[in-house]
C-alpha atoms as a PDB file:
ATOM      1  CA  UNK A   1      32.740  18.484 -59.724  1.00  0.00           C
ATOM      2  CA  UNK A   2      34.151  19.679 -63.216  1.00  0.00           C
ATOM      3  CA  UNK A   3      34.223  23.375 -63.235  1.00  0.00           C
ATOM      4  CA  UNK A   4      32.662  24.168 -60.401  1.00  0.00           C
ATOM      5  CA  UNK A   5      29.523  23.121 -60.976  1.00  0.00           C
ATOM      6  CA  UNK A   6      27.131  20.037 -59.458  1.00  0.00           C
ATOM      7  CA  UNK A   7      28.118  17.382 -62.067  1.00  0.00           C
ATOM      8  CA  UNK A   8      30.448  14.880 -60.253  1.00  0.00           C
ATOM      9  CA  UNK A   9      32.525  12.664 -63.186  1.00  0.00           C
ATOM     10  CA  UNK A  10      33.165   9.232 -63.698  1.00  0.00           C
ATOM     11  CA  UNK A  11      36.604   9.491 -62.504  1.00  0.00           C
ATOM     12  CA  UNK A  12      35.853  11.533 -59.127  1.00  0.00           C
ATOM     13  CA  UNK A  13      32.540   8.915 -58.675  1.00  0.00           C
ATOM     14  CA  UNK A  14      35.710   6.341 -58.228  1.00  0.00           C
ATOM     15  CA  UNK A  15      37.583   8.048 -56.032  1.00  0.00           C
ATOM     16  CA  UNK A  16      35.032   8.833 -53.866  1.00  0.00           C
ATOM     17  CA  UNK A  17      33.406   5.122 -53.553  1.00  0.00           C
ATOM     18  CA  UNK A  18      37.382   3.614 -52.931  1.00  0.00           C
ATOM     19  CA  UNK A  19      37.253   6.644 -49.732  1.00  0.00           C
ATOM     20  CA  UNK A  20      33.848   5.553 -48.466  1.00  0.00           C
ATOM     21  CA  UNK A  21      34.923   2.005 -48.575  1.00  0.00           C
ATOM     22  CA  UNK A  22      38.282   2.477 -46.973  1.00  0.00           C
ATOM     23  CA  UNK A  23      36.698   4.600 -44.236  1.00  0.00           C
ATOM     24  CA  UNK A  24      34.457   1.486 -43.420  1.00  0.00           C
ATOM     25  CA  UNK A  25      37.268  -0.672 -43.419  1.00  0.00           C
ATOM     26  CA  UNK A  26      39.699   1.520 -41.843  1.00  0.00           C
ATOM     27  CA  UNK A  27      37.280   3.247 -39.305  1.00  0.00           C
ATOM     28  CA  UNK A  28      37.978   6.442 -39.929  1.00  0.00           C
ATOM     29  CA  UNK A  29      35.707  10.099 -40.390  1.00  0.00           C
ATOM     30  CA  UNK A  30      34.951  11.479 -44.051  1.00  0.00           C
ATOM     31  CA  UNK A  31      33.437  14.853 -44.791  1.00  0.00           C
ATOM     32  CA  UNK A  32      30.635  13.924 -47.284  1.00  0.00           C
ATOM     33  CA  UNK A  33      28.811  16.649 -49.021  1.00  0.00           C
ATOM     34  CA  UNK A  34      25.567  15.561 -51.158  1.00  0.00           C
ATOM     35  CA  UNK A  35      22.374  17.223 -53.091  1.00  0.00           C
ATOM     36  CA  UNK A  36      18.543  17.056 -51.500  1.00  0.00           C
ATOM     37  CA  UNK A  37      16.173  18.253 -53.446  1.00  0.00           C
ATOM     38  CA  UNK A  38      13.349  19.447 -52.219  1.00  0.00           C
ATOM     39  CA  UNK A  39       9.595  19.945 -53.847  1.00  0.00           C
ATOM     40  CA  UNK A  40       9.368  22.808 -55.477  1.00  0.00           C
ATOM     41  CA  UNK A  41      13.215  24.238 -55.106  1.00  0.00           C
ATOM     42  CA  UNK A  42      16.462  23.042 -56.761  1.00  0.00           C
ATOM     43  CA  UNK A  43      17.470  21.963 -53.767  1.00  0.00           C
ATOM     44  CA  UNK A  44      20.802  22.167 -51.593  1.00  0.00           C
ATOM     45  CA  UNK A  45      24.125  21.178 -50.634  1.00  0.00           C
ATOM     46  CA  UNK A  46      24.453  19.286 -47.442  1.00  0.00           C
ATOM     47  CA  UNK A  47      27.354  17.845 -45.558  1.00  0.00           C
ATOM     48  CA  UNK A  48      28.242  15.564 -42.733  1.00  0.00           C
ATOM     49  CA  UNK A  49      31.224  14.502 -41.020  1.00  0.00           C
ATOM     50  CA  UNK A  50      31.351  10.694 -39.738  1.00  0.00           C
ATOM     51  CA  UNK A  51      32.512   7.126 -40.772  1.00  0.00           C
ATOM     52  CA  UNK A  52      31.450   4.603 -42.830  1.00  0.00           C
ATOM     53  CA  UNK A  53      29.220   2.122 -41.032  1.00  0.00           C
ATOM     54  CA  UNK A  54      27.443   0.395 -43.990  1.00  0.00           C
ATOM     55  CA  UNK A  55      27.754   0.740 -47.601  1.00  0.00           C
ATOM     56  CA  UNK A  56      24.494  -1.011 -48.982  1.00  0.00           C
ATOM     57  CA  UNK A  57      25.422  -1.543 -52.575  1.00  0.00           C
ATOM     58  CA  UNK A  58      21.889  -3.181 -53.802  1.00  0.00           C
ATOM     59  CA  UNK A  59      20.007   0.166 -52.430  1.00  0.00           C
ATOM     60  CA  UNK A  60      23.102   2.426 -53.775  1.00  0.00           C
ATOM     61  CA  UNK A  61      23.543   4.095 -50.315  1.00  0.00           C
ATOM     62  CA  UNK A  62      25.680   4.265 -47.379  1.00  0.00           C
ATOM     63  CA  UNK A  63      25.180   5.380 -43.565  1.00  0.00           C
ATOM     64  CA  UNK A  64      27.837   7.671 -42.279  1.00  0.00           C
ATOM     65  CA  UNK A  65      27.223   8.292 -38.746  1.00  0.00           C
ATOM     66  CA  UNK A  66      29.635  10.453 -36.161  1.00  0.00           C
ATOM     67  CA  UNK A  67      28.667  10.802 -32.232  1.00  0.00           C
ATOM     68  CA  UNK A  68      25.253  12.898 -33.015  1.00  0.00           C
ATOM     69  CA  UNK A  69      23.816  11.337 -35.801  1.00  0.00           C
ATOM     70  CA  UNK A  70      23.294   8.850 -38.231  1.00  0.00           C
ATOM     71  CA  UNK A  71      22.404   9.795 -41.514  1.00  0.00           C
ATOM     72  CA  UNK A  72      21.846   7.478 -45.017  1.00  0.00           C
ATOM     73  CA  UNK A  73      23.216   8.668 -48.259  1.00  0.00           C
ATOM     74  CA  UNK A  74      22.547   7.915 -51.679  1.00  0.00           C
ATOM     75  CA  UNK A  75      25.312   6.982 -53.838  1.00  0.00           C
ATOM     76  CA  UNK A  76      24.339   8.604 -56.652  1.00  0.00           C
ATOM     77  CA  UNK A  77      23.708  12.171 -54.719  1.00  0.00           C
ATOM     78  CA  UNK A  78      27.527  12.349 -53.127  1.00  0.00           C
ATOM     79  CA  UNK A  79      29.055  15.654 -55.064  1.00  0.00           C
ATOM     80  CA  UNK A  80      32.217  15.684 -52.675  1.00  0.00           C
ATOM     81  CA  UNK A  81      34.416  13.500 -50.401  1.00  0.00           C
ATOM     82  CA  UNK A  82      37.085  14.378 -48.178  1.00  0.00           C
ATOM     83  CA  UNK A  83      39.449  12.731 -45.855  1.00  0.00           C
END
């Protein structure tokens, strides 16, 4: 997220695919923030706190899921990741 905006680089893409991966393998919760659009608006931020349980690299998603919910995410969406 270069200056603060929506654009997520190259470099950050990286990091944040080697954190999903290692929370699958490692079993431990991310906070994953993402866009959805919706018709007619820009669209907004969302988040979610869980762990990896499948990172599906043919659909460019993965399912993060915590003790509420279960939730798919597309790869190319993800703005932020934290541990």
């Amino acid at each position: 997220m270069a200056n603060g905006n929506l654009e997520v680089t190259d470099k950050e893409r990286e990091a944040f695919m080697y954190m999903l991966r290692d929370s699958a393998r490692e079993n431990y919760s991310l906070n994953v923030s993402w866009c959805m659009s919706f018709e007619g608006e820009r669209g907004n931020t969302c988040s979610m706190w869980g762990v990896v349980k499948w990172v599906d690299p043919k659909a460019r998603r993965v399912q993060l899921a915590n003790q509420t919910s279960s939730q798919w995410i597309e790869m190319e969406k993800i703005i932020n990741v934290h541990a």
